[in-house]
Protein backbone atom coordinates (compact mmCIF):
# COMPACT_ATOMS: atom_id res chain seq x y z
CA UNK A 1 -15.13 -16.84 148.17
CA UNK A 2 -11.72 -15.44 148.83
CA UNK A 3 -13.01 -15.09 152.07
CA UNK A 4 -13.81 -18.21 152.37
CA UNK A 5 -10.32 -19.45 151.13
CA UNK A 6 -8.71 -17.41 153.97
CA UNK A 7 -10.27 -18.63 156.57
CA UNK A 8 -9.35 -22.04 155.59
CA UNK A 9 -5.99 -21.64 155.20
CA UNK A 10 -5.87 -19.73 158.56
CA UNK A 11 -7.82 -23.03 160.21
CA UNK A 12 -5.17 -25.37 158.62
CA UNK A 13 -2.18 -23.29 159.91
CA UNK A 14 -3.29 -22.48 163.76
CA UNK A 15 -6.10 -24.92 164.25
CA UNK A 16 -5.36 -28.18 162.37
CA UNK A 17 -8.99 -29.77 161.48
CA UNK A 18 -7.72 -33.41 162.01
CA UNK A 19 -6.29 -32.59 165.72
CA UNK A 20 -9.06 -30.85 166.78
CA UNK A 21 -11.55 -32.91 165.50
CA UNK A 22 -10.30 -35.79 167.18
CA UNK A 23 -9.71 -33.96 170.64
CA UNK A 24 -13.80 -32.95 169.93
CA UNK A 25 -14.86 -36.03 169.19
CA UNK A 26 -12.67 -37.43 172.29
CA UNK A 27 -13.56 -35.43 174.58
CA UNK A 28 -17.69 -35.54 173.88
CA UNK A 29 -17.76 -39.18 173.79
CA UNK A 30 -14.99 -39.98 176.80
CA UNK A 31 -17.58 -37.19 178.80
CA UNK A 32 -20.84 -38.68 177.52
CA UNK A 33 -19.87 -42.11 178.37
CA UNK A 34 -18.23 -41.36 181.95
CA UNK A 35 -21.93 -39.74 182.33
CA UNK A 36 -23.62 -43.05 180.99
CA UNK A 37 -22.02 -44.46 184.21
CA UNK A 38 -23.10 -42.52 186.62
CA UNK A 39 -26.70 -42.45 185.69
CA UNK A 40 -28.29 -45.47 186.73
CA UNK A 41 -31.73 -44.82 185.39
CA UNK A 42 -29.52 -44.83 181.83
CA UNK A 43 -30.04 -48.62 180.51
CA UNK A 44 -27.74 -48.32 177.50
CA UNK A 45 -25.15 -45.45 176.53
CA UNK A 46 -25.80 -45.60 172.49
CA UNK A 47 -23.96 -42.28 170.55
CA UNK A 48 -26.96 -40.19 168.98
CA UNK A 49 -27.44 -38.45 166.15
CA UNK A 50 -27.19 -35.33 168.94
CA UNK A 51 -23.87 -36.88 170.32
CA UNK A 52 -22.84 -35.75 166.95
CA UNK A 53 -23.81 -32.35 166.93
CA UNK A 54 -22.34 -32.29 169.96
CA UNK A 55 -19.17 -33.09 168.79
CA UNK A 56 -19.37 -30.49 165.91
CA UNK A 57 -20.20 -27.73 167.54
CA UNK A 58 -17.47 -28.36 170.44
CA UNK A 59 -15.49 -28.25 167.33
CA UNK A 60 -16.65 -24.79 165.82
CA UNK A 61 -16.58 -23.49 169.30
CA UNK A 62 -13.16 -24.68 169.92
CA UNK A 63 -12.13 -22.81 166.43
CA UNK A 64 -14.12 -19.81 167.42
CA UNK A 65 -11.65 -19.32 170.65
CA UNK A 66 -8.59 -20.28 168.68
CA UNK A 67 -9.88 -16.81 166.37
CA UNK A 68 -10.40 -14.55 168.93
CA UNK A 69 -7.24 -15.39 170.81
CA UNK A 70 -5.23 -14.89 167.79
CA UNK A 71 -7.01 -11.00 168.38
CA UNK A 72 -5.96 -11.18 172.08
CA UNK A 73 -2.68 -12.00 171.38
CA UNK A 74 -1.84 -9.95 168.49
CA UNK A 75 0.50 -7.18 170.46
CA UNK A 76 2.47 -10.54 172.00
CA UNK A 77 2.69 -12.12 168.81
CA UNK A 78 3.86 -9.02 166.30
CA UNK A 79 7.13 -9.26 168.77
CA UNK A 80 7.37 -13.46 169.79
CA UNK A 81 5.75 -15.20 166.79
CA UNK A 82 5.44 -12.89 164.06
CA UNK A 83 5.18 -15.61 161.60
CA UNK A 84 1.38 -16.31 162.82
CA UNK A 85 -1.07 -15.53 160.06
CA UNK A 86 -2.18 -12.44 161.79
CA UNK A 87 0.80 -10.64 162.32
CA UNK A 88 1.79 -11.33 159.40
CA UNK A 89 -1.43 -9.79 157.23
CA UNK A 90 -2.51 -13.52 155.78
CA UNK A 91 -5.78 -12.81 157.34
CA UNK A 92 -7.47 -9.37 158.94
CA UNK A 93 -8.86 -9.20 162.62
CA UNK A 94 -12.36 -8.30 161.04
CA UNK A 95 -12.33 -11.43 158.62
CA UNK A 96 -11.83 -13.54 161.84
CA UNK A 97 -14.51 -11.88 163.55
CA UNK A 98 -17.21 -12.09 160.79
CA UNK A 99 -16.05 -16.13 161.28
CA UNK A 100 -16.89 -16.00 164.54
CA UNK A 101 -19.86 -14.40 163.92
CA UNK A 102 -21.20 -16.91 161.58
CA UNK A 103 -20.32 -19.54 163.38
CA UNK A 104 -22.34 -18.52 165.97
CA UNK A 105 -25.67 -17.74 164.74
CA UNK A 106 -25.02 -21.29 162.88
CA UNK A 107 -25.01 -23.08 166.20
CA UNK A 108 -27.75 -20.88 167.73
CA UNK A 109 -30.05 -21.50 164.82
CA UNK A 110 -29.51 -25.27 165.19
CA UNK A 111 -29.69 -25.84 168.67
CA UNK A 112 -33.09 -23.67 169.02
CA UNK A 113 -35.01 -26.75 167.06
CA UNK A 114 -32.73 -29.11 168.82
CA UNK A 115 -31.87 -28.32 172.67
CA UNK A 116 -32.47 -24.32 173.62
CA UNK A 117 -30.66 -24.66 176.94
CA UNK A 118 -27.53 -26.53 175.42
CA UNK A 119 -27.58 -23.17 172.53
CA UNK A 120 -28.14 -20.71 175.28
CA UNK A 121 -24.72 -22.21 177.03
CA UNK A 122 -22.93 -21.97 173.83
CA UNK A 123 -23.84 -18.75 173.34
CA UNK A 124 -23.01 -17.33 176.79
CA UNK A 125 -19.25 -19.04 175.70
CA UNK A 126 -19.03 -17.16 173.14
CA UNK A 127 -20.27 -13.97 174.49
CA UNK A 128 -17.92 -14.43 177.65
CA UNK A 129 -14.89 -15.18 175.42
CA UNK A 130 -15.75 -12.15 173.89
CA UNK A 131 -15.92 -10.23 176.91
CA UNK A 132 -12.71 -11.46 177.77
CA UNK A 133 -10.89 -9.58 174.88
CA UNK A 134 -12.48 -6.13 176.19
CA UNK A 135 -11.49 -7.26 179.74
CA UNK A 136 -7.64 -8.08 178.60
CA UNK A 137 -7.52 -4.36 176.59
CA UNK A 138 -9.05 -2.62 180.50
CA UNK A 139 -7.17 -4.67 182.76
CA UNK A 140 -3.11 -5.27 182.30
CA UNK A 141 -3.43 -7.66 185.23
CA UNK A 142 -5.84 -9.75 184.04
CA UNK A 143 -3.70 -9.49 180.55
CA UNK A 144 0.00 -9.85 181.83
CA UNK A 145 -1.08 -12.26 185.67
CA UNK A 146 -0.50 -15.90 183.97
CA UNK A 147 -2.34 -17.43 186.58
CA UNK A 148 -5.26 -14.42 187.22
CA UNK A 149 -5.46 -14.81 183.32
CA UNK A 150 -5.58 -18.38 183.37
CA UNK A 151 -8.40 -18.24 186.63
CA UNK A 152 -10.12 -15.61 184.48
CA UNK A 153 -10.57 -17.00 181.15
CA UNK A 154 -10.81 -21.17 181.65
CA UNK A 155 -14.54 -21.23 182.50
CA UNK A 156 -15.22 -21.10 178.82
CA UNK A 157 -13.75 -24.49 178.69
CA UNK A 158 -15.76 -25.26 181.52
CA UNK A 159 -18.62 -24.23 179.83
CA UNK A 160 -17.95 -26.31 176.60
CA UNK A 161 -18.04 -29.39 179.53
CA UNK A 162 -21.60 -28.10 180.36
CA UNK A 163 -23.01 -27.71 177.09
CA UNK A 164 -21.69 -31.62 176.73
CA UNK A 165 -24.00 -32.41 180.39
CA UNK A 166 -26.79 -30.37 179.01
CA UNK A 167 -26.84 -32.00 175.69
CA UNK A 168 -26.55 -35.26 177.29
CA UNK A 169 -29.70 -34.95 179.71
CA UNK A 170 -32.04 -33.41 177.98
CA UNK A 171 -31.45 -36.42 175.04
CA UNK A 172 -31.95 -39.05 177.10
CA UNK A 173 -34.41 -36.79 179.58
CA UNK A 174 -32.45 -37.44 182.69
CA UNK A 175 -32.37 -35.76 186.06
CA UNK A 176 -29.89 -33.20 187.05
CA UNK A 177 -27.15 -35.01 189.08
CA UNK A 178 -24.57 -33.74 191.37
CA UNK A 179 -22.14 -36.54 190.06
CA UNK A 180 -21.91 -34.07 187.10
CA UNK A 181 -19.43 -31.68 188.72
CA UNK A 182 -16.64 -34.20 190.07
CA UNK A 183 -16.72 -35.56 186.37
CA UNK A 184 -16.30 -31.97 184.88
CA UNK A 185 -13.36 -31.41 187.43
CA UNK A 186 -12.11 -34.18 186.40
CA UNK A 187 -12.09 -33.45 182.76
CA UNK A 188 -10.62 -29.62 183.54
CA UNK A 189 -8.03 -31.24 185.03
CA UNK A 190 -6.93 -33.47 182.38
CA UNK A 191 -7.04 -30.05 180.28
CA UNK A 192 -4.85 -28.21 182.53
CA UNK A 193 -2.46 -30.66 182.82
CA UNK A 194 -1.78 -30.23 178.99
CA UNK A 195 -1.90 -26.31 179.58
CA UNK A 196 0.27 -26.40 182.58
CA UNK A 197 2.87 -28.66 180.35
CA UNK A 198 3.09 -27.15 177.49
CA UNK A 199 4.41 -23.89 179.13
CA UNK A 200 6.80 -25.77 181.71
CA UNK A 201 10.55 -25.32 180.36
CA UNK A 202 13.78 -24.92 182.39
CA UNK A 203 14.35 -21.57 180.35
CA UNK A 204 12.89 -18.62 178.88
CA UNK A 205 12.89 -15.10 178.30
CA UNK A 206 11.42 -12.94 181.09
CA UNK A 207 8.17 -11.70 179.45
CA UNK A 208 7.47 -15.47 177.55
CA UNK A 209 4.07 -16.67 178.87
CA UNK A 210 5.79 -19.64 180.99
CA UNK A 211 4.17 -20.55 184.47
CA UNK A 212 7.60 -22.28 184.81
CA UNK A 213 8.63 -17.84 185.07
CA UNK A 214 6.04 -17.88 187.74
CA UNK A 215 6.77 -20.77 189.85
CA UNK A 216 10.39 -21.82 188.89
CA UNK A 217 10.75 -25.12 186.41
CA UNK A 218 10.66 -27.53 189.39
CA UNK A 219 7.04 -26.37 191.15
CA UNK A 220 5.95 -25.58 187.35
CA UNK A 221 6.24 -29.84 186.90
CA UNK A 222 5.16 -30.30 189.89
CA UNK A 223 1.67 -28.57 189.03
CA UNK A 224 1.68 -30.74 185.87
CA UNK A 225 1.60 -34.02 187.70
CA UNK A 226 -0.28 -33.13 190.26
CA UNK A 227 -3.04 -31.95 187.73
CA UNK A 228 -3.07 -35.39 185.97
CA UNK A 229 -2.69 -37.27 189.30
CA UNK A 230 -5.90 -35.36 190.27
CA UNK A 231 -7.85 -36.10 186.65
CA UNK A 232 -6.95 -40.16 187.64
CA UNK A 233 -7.87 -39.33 191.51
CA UNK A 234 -11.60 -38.40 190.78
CA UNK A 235 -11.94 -40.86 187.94
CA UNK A 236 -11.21 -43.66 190.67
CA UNK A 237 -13.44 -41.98 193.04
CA UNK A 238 -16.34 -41.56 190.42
CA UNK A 239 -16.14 -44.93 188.89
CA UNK A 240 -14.92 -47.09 191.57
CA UNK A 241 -13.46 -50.23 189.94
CA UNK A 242 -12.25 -51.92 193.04
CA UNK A 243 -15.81 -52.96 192.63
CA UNK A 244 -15.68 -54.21 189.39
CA UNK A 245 -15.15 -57.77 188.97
CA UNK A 246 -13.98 -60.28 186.58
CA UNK A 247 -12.93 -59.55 183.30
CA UNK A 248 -14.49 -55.92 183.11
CA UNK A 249 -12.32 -55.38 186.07
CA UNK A 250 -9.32 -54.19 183.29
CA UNK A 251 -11.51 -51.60 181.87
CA UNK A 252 -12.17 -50.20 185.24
CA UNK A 253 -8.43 -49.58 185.81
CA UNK A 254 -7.35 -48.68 182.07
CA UNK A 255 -7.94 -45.15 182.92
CA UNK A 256 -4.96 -45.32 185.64
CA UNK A 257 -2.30 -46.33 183.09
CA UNK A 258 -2.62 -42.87 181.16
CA UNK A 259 -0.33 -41.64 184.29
CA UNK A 260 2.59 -43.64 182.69
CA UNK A 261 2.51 -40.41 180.55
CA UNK A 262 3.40 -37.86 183.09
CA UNK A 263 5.52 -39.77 184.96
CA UNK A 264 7.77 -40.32 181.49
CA UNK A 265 7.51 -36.90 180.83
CA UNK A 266 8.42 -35.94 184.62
CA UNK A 267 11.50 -38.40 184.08
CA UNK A 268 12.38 -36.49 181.06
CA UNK A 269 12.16 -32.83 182.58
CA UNK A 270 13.52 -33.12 185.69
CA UNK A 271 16.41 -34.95 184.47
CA UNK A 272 16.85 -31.78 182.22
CA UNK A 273 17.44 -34.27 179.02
CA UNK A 274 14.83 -31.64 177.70
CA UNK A 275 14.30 -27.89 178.07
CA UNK A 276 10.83 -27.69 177.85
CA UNK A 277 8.21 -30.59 178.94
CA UNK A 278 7.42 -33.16 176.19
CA UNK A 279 4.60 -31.76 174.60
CA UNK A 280 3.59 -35.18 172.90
CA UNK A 281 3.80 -37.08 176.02
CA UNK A 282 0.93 -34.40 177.69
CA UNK A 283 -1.04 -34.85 174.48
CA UNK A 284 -0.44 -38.44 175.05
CA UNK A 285 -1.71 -38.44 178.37
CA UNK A 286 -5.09 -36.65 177.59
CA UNK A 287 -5.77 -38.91 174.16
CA UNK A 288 -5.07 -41.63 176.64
CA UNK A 289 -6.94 -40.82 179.15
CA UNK A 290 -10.10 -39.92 176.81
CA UNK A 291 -9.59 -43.32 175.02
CA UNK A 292 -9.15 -45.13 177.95
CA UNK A 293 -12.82 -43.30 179.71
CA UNK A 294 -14.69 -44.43 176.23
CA UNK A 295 -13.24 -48.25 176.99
CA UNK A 296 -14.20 -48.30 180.39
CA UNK A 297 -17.85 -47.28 179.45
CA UNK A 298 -18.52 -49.84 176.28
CA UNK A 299 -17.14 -52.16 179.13
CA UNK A 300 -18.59 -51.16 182.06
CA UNK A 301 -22.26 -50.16 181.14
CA UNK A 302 -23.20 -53.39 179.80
CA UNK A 303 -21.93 -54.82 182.68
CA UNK A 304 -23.80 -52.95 185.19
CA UNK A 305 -27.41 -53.80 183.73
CA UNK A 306 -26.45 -57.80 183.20
């Protein structure tokens, strides 16, 4: 039990349920509906019961990483944020890893009555995010290169995207479709626009994890916009709604507005009114966006079967 009680304190401190639910339960239905779209044999794009599990366990997944990075980054964070819950002995490396543990033979044990080849992608996550820690400890490059470490470790966001796509077919027993990867570049780039943000400032000390210490504050934004000009780039490609007519027409272009985002919080930066890039403006951007992908299919699918 006191276990237990740890754990949950250490969720509600570094991994705040209500956020992360919502950016789950975002991003599974903004990914299953942009995938409604481009199925045509699809007739109707209804939210299952496995849409939920979907979202759940994109969820635990998500809370799994947020555990073992708090291991990976426990030499950073004893000397830049030793106020974290690890540093600071509110919770032990080994309780986190029995978490992680659990969590995963959970979702394992679920997904083998429900969809093997989803639980088989979930576990590989796990097992490469896993790997990653060993590969950090072995390799200072991969540890200390932001972008190496960045190029290293994403794909098990990538993965999470797949485990979506496999979910997704094998409910409504579609065909593989090679429409799939455009739409899960689009949705890593909507990610990496947030990442790419939320380390962008116009200062920082030398050894702070900053791709604005890489590139220099001014190509740093530049990467930012260009990452969420690409997300709205393939999502016009993908979905098309030149074509769309009449009314449905605005829910083909609602996705485009979310760029009003970056371009405020480009405004903002470059100006230098603010050191660091508005954090609530990227957020805003990818809720947006997400939001904006769910409208456009409730809109859209309907209209292509009438």
């Amino acid at each position: 039990m006191h276990f237990v009680k740890r754990i949950v304190a250490f969720a509600g401190e570094v991994f705040p349920p209500k956020i992360y639910a919502s950016y789950a339960v975002l991003w599974v239905v903004a990914l299953e509906g942009s995938l409604a779209l481009t199925a045509p044999e699809l007739t109707r794009w209804p939210v299952t019961a496995r849409s939920m599990l979907g979202i759940v366990s994109v969820w635990l997944v998500l809370f799994c990483l947020r555990a073992l990075d708090e291991q990976k980054d426990l030499d950073y964070d004893r000397i830049h944020h030793p106020e974290r819950p690890l540093p600071r002995g509110a919770i032990t490396a080994r309780e986190l890893r029995l978490a992680v543990v659990l969590v995963g033979l959970f979702l394992l044990s679920v997904h083998a009555l429900v969809s093997p080849w989803a639980g088989l992608l979930l576990a590989v996550d796990l097992w490469y995010a896993h790997a990653l820690m060993v590969l950090e400890r072995l390799s200072p490059r991969v540890r200390d290169g932001l972008f190496l470490n960045l190029f290293v470790t994403y794909p098990v966001q990538l993965l999470l995207s797949c485990y979506v796509y496999v979910m997704f077919v094998t409910t409504h027993d579609l065909p593989l479709h090679g429409s799939a990867i455009p739409l899960i570049l689009m949705f890593a780039c909507v990610f990496l626009h947030f990442e790419f943000a939320r380390k962008t400032h116009w200062s920082g000390s030398d050894d702070a994890r900053y791709y604005s210490n890489v590139l220099g504050a001014k190509r740093a934004a530049g990467l930012v916009l260009i990452t969420a000009s690409a997300a709205c780039a393939l999502g016009l490609l993908l979905f098309r709604p030149w074509q769309v007519q009449g009314s449905a027409a605005i829910a083909a272009w609602l996705p485009l507005l979310a760029l009003a985002f970056p371009v405020a919080g480009a405004r903002r930066f470059l100006s230098q009114r603010v050191q660091s890039w508005p954090a609530p403006l990227a957020l805003a951007f990818l809720a947006s966006y997400y939001l904006a992908l769910i409208v456009q299919a409730l809109v859209l699918k309907p209209a292509m079967l009438s």
